[in-house]
PDB file of N, CA and C in Angstrom:
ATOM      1  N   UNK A   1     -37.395  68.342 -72.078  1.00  0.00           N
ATOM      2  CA  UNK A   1     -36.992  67.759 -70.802  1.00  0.00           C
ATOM      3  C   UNK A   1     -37.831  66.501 -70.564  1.00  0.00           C
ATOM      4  N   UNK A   2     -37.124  65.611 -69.873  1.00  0.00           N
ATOM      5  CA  UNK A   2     -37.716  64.021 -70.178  1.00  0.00           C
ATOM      6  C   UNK A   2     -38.386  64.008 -68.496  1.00  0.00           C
ATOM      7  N   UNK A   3     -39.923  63.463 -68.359  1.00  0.00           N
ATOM      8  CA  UNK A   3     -40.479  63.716 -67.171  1.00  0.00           C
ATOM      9  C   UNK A   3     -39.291  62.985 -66.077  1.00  0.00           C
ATOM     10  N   UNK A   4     -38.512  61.491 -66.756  1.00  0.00           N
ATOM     11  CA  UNK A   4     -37.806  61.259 -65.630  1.00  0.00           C
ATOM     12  C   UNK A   4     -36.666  62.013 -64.672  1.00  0.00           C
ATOM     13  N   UNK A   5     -35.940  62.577 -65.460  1.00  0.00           N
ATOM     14  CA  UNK A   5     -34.986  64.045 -65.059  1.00  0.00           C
ATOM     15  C   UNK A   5     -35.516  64.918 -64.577  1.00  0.00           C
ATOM     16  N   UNK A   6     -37.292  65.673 -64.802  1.00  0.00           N
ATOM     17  CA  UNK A   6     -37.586  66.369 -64.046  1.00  0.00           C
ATOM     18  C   UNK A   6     -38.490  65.827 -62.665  1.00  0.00           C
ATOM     19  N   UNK A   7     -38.909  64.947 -62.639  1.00  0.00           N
ATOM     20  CA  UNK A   7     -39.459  64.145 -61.592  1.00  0.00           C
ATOM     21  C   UNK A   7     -37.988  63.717 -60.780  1.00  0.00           C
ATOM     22  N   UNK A   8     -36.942  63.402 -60.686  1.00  0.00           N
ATOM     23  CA  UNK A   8     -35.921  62.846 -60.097  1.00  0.00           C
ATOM     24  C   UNK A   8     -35.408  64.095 -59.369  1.00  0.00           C
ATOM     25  N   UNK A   9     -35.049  65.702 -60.362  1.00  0.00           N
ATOM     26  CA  UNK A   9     -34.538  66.591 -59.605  1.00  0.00           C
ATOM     27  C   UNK A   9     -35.644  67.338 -58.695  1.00  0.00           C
ATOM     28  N   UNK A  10     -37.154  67.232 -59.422  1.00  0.00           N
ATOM     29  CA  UNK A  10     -38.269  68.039 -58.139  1.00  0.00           C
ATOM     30  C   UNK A  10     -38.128  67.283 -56.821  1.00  0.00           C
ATOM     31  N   UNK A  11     -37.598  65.479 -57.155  1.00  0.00           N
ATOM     32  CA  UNK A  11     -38.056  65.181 -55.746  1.00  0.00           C
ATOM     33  C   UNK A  11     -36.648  65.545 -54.921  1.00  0.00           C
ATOM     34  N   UNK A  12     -35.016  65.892 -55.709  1.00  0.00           N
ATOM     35  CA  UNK A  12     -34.017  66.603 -55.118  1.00  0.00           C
ATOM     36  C   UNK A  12     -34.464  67.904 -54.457  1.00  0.00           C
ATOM     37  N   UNK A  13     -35.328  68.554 -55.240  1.00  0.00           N
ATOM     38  CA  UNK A  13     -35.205  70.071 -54.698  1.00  0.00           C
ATOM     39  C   UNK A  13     -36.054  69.727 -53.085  1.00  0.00           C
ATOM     40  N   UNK A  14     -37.157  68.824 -53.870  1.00  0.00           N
ATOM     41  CA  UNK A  14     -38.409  68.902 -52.385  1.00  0.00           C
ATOM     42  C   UNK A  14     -37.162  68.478 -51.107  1.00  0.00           C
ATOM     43  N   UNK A  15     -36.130  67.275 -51.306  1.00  0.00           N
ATOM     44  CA  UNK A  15     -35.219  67.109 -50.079  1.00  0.00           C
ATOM     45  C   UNK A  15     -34.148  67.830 -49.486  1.00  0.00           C
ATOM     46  N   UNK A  16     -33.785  68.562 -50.449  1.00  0.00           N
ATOM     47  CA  UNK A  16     -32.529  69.590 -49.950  1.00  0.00           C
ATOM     48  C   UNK A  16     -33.241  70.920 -49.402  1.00  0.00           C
ATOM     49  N   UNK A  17     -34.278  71.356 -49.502  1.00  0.00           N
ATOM     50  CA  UNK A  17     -34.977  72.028 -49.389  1.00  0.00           C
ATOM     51  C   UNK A  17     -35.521  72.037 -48.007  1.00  0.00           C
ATOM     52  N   UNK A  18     -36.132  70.644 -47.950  1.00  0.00           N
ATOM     53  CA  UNK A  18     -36.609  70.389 -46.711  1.00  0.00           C
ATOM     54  C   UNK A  18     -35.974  69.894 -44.851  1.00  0.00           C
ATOM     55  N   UNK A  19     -34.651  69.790 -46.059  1.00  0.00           N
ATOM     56  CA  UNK A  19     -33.399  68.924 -44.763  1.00  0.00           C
ATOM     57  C   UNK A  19     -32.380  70.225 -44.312  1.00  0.00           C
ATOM     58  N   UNK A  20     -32.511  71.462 -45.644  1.00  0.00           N
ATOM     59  CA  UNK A  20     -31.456  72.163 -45.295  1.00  0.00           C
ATOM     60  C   UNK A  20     -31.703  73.999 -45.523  1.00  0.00           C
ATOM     61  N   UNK A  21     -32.115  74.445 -44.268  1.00  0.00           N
ATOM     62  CA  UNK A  21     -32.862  75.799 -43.863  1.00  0.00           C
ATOM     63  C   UNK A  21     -32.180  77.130 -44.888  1.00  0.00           C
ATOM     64  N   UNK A  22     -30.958  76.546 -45.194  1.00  0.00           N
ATOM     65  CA  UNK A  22     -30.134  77.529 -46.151  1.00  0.00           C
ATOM     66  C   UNK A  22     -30.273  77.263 -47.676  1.00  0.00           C
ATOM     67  N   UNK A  23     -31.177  76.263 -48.047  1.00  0.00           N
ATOM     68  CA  UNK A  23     -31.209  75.990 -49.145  1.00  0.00           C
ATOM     69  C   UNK A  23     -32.718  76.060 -49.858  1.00  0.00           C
ATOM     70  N   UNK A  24     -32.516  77.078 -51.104  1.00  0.00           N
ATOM     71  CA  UNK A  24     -33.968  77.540 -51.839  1.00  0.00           C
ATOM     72  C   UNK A  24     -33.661  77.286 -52.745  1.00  0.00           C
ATOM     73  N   UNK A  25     -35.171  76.793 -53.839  1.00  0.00           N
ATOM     74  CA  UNK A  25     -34.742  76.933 -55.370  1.00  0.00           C
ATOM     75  C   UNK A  25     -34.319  78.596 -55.590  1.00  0.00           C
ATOM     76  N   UNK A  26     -34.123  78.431 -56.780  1.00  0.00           N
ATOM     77  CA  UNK A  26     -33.279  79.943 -57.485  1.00  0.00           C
ATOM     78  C   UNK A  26     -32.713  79.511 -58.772  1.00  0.00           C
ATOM     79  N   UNK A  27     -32.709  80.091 -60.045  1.00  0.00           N
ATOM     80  CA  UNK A  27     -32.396  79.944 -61.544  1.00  0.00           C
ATOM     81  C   UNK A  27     -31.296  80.203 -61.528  1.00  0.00           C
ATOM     82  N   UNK A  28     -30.744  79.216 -62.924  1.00  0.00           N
ATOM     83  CA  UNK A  28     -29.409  79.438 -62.776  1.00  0.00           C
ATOM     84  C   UNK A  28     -29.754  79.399 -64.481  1.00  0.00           C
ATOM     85  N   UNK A  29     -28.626  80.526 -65.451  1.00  0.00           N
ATOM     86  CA  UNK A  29     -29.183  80.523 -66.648  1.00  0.00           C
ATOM     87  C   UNK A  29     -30.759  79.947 -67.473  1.00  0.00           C
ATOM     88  N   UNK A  30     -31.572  80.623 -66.413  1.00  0.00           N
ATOM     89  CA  UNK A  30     -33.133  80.651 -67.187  1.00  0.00           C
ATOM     90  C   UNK A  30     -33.286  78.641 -66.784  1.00  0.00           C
ATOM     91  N   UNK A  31     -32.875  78.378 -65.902  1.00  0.00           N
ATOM     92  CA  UNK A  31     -33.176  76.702 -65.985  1.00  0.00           C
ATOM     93  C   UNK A  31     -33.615  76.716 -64.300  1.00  0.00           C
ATOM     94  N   UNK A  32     -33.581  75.618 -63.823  1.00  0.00           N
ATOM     95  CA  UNK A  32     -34.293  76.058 -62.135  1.00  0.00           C
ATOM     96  C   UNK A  32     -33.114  74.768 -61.688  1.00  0.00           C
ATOM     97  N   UNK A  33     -32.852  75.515 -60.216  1.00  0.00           N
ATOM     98  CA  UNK A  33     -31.781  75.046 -59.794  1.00  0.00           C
ATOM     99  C   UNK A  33     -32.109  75.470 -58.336  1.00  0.00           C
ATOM    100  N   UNK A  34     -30.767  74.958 -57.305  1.00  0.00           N
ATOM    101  CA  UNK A  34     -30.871  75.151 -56.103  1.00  0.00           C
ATOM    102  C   UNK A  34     -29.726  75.704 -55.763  1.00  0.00           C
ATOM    103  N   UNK A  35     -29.868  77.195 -54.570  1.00  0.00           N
ATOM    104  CA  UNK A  35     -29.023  78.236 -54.555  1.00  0.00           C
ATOM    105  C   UNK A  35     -28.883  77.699 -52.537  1.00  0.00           C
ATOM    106  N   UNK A  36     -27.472  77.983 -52.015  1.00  0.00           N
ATOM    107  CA  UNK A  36     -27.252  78.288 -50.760  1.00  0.00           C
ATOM    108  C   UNK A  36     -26.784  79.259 -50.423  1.00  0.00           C
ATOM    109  N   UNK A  37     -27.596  79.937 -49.617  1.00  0.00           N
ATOM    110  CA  UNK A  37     -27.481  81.402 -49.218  1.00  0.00           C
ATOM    111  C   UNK A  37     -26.677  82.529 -50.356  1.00  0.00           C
ATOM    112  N   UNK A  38     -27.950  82.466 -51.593  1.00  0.00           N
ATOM    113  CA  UNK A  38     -27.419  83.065 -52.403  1.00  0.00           C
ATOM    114  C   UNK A  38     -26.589  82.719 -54.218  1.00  0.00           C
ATOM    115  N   UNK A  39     -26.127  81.258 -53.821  1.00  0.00           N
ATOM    116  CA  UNK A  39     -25.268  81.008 -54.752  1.00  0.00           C
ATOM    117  C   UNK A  39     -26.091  79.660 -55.518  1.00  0.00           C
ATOM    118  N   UNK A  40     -25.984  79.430 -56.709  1.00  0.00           N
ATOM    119  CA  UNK A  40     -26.401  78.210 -57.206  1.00  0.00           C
ATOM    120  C   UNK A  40     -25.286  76.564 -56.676  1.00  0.00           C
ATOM    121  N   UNK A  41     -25.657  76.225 -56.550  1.00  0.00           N
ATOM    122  CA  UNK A  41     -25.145  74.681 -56.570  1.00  0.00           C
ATOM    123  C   UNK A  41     -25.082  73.859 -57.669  1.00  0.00           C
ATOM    124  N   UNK A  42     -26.406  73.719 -57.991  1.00  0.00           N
ATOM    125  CA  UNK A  42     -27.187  72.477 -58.775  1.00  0.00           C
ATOM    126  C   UNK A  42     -28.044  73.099 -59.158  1.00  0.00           C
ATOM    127  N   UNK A  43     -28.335  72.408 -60.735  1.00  0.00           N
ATOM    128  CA  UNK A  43     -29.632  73.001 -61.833  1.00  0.00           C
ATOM    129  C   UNK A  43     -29.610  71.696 -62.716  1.00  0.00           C
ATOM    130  N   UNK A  44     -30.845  72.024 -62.983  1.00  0.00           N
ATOM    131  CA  UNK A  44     -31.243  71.005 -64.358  1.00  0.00           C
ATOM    132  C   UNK A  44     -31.320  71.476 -65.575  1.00  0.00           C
ATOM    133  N   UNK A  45     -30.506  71.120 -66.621  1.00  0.00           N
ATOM    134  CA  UNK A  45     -30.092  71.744 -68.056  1.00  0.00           C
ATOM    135  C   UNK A  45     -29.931  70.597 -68.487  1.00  0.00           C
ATOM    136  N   UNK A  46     -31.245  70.772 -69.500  1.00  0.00           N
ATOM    137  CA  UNK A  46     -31.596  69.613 -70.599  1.00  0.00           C
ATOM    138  C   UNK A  46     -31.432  68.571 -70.683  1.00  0.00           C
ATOM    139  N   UNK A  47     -32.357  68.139 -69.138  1.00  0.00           N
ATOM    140  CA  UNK A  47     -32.168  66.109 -68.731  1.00  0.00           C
ATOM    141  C   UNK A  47     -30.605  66.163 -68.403  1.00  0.00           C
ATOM    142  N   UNK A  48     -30.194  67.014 -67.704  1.00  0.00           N
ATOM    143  CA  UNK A  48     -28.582  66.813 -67.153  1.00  0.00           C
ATOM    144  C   UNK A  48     -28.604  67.561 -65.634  1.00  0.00           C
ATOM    145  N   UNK A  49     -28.103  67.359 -64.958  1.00  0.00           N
ATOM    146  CA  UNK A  49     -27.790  68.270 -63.876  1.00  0.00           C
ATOM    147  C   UNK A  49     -26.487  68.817 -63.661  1.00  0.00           C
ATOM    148  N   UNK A  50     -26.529  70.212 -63.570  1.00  0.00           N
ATOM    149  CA  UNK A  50     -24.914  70.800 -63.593  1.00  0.00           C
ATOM    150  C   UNK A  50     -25.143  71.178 -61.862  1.00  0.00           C
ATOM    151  N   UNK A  51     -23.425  70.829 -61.711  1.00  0.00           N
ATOM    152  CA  UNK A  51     -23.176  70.792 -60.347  1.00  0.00           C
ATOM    153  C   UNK A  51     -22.249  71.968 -60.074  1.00  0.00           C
ATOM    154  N   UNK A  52     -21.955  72.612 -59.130  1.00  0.00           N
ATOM    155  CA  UNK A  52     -20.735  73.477 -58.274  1.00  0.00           C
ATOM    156  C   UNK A  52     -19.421  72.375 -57.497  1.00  0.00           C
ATOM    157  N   UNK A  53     -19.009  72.171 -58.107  1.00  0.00           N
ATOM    158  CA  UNK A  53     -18.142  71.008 -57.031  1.00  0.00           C
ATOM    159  C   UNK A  53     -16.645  71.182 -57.086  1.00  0.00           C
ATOM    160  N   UNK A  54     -16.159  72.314 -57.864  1.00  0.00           N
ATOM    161  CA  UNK A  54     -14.706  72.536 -57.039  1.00  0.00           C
ATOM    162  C   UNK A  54     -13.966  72.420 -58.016  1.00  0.00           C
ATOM    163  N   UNK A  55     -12.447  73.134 -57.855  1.00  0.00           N
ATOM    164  CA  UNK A  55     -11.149  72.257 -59.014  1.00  0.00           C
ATOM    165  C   UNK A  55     -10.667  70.762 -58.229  1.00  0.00           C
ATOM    166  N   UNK A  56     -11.419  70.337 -57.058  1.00  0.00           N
ATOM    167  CA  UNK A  56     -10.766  69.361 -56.502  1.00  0.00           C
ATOM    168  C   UNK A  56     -11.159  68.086 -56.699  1.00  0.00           C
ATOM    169  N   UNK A  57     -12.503  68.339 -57.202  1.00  0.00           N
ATOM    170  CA  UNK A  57     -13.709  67.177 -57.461  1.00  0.00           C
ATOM    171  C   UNK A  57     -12.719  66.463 -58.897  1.00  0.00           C
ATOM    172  N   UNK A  58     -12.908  64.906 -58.401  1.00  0.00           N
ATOM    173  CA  UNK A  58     -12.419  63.925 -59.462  1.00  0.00           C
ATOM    174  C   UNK A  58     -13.387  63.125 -59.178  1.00  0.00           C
ATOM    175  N   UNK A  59     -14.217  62.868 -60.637  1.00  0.00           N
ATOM    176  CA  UNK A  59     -15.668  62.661 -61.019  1.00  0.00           C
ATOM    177  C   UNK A  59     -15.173  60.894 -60.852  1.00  0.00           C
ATOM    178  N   UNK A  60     -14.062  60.618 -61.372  1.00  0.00           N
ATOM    179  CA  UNK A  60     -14.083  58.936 -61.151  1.00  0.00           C
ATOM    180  C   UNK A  60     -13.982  58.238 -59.995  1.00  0.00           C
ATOM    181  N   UNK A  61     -13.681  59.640 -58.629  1.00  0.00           N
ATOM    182  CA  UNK A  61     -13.522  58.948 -57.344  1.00  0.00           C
ATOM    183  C   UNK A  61     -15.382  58.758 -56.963  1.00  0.00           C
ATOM    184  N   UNK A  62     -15.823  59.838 -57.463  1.00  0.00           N
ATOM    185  CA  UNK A  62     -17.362  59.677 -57.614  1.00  0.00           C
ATOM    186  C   UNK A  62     -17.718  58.577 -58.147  1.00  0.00           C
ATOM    187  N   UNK A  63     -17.233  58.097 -58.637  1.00  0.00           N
ATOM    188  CA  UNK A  63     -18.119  57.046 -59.600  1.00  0.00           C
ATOM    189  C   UNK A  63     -18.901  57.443 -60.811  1.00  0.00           C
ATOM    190  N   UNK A  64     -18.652  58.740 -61.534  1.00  0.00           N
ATOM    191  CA  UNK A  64     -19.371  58.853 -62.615  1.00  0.00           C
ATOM    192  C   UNK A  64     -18.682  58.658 -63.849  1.00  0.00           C
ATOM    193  N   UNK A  65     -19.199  58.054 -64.240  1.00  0.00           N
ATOM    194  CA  UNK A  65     -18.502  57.610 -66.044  1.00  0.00           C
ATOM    195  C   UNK A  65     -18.726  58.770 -66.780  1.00  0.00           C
ATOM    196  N   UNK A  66     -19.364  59.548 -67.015  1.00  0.00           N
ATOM    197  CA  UNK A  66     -19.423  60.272 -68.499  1.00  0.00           C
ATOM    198  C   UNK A  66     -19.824  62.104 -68.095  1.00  0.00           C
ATOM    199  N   UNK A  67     -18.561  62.318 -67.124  1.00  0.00           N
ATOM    200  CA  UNK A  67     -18.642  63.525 -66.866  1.00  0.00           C
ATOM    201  C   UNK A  67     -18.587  64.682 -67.757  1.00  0.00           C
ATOM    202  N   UNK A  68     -19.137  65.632 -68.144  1.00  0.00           N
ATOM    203  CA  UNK A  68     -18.815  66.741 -68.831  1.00  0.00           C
ATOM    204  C   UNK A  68     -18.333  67.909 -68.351  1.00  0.00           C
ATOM    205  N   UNK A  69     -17.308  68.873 -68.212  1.00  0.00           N
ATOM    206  CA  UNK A  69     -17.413  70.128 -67.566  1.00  0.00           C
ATOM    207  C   UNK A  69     -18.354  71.630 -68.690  1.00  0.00           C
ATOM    208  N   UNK A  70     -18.956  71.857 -67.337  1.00  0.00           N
ATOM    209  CA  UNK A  70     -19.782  72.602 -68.027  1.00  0.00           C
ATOM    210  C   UNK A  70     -19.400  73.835 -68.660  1.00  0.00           C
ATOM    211  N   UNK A  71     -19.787  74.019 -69.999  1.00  0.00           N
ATOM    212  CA  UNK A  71     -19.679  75.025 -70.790  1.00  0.00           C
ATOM    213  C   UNK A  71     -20.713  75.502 -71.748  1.00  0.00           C
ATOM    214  N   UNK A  72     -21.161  76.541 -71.439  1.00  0.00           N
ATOM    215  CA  UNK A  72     -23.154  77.028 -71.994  1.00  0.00           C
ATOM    216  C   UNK A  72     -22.377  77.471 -73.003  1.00  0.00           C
ATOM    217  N   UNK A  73     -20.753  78.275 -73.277  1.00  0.00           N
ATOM    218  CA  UNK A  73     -20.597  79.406 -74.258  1.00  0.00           C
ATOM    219  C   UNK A  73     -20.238  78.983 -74.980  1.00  0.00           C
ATOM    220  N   UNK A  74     -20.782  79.595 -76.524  1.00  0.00           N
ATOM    221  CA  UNK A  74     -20.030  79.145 -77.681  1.00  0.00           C
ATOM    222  C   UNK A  74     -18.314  79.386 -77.656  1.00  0.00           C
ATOM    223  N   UNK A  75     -17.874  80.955 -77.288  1.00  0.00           N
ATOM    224  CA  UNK A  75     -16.722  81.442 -77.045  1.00  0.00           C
ATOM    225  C   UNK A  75     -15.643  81.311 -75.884  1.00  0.00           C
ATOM    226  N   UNK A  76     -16.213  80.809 -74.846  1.00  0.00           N
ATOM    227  CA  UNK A  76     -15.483  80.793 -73.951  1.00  0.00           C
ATOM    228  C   UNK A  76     -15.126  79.255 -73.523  1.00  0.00           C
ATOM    229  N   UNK A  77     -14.358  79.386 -73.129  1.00  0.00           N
ATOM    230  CA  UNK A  77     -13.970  77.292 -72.241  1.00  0.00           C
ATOM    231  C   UNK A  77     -14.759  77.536 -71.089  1.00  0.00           C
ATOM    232  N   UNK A  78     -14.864  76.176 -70.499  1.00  0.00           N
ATOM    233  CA  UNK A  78     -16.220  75.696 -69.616  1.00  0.00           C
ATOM    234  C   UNK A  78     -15.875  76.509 -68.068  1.00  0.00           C
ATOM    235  N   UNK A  79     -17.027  76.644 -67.388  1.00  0.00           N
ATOM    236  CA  UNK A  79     -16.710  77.234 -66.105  1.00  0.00           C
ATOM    237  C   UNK A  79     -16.082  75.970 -65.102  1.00  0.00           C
ATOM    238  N   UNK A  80     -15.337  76.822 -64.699  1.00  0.00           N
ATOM    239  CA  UNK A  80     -14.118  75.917 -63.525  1.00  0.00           C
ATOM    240  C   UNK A  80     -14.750  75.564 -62.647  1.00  0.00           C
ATOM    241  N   UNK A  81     -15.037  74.227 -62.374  1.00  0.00           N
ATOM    242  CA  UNK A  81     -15.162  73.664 -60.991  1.00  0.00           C
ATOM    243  C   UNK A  81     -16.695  73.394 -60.936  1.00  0.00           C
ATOM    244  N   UNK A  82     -17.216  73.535 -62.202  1.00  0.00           N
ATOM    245  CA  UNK A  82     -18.706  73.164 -62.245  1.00  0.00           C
ATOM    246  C   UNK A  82     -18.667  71.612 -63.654  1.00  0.00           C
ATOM    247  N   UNK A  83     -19.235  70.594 -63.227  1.00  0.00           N
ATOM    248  CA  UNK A  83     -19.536  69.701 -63.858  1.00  0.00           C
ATOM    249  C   UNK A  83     -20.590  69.255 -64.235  1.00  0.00           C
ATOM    250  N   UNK A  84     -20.793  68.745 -65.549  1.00  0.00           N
ATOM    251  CA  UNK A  84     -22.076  68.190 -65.670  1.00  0.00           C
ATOM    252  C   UNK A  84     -22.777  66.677 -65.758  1.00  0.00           C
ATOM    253  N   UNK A  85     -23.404  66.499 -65.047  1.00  0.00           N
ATOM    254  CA  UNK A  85     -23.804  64.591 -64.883  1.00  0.00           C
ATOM    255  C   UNK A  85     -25.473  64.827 -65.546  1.00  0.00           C
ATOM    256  N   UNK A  86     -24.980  63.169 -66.517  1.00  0.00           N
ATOM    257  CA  UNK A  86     -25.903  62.974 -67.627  1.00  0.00           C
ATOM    258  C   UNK A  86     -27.489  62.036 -67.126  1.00  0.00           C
ATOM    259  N   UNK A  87     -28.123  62.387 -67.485  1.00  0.00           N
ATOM    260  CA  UNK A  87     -29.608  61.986 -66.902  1.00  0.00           C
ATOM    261  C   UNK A  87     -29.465  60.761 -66.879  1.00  0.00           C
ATOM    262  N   UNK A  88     -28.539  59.474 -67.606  1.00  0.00           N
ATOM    263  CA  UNK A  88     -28.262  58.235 -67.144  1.00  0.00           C
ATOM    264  C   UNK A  88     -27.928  57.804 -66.215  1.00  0.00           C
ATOM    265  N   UNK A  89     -26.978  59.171 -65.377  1.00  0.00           N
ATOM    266  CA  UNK A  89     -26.596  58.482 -64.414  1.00  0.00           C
ATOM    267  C   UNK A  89     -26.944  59.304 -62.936  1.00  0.00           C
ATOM    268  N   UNK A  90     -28.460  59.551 -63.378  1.00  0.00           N
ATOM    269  CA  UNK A  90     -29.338  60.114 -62.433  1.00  0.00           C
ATOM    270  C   UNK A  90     -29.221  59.809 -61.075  1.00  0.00           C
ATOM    271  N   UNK A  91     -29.227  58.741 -60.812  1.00  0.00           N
ATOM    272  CA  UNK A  91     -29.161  57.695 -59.783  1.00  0.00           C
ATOM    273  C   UNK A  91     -27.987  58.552 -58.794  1.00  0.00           C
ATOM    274  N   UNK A  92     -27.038  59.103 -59.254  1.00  0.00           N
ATOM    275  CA  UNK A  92     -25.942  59.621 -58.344  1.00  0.00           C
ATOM    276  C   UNK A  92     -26.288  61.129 -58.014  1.00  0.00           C
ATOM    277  N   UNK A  93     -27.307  61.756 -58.566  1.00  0.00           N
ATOM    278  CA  UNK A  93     -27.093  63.411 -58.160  1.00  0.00           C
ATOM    279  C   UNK A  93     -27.811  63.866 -56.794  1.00  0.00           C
ATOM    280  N   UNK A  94     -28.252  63.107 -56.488  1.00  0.00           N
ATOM    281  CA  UNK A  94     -28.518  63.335 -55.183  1.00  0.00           C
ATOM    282  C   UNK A  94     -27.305  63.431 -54.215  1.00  0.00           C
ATOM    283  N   UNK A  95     -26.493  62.508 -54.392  1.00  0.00           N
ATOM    284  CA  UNK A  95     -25.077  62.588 -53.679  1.00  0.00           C
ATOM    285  C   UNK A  95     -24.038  63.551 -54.075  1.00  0.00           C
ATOM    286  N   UNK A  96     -24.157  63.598 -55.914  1.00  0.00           N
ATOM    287  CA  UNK A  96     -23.276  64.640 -55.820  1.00  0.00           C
ATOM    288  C   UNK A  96     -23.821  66.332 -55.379  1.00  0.00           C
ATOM    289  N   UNK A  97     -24.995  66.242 -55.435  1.00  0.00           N
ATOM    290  CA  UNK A  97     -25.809  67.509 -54.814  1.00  0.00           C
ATOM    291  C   UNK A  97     -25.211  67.656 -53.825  1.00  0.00           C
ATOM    292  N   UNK A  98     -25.034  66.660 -52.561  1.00  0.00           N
ATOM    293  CA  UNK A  98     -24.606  66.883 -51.253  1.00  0.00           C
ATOM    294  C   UNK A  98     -23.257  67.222 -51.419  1.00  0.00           C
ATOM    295  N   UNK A  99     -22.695  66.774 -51.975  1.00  0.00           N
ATOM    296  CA  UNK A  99     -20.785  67.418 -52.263  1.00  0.00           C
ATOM    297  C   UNK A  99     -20.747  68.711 -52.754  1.00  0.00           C
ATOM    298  N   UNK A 100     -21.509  68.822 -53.406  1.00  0.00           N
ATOM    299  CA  UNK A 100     -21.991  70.342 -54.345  1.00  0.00           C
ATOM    300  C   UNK A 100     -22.313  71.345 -53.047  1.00  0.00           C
ATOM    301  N   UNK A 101     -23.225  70.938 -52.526  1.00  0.00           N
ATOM    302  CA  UNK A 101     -23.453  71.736 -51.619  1.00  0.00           C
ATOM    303  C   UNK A 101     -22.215  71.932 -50.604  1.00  0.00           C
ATOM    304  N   UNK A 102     -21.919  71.050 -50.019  1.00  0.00           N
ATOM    305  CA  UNK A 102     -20.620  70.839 -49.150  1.00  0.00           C
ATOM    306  C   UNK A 102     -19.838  71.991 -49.569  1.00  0.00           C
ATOM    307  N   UNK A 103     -19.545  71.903 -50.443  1.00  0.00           N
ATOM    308  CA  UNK A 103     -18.406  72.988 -51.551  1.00  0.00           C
ATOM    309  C   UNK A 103     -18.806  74.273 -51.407  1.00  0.00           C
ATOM    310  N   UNK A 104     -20.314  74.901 -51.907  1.00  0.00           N
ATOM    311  CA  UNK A 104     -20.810  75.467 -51.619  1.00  0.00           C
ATOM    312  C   UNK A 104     -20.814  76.426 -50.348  1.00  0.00           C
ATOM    313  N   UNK A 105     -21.008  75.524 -49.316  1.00  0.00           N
ATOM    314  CA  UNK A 105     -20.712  76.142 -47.907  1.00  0.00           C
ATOM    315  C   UNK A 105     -19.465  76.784 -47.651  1.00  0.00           C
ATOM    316  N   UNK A 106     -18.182  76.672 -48.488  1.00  0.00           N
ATOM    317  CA  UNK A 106     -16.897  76.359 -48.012  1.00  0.00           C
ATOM    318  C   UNK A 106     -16.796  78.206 -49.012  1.00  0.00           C
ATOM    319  N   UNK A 107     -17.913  78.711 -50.009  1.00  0.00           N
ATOM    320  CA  UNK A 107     -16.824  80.084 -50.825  1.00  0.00           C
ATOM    321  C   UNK A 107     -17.770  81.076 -49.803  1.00  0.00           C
TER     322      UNK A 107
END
């Protein structure tokens, strides 16, 4: 893990954390991530951050170029409605955190 990806998401956790009474760190597959009341949102997996953001989320209205949907399993296709944004384009996960979360609130 590259200190900039983990320095960028500690100073995410220290703000979502601190702005939002329902929101704690909590692991999400052995990686550290941020849970609302219970559920993961957002985690950091290997200089990437995987998000919770919906079947509705369209990553280009976001503005992210080089979306991945996330998939840990060798066997299975990727989990629905979770995406992954690449430590290049760090600069945006703070915002998509807040949509993540948004989403979040809504299951």
């Amino acid at each position: 893990m590259t200190d900039c990806a983990k320095s960028t998401f500690d100073a995410l956790v220290a703000n979502f954390t601190a702005a939002n009474p329902d929101v704690e760190p909590g692991p999400m597959m052995s990686s550290p991530g941020l849970k609302c009341r219970g559920k993961v949102f957002a985690f950091l997996w290997n200089d990437n951050m995987g998000f919770r953001l919906g079947p509705a989320f369209d990553p280009a209205e976001a503005g992210i170029e080089n979306p991945m949907p996330l998939n840990p399993f060798k066997t299975k296709g990727p989990l629905k409605g979770w995406w992954v944004i690449g430590e290049a384009e760090r600069d945006k996960w703070v915002s998509v955190a807040g949509q993540a979360l948004a989403f979040t609130r809504t299951l």
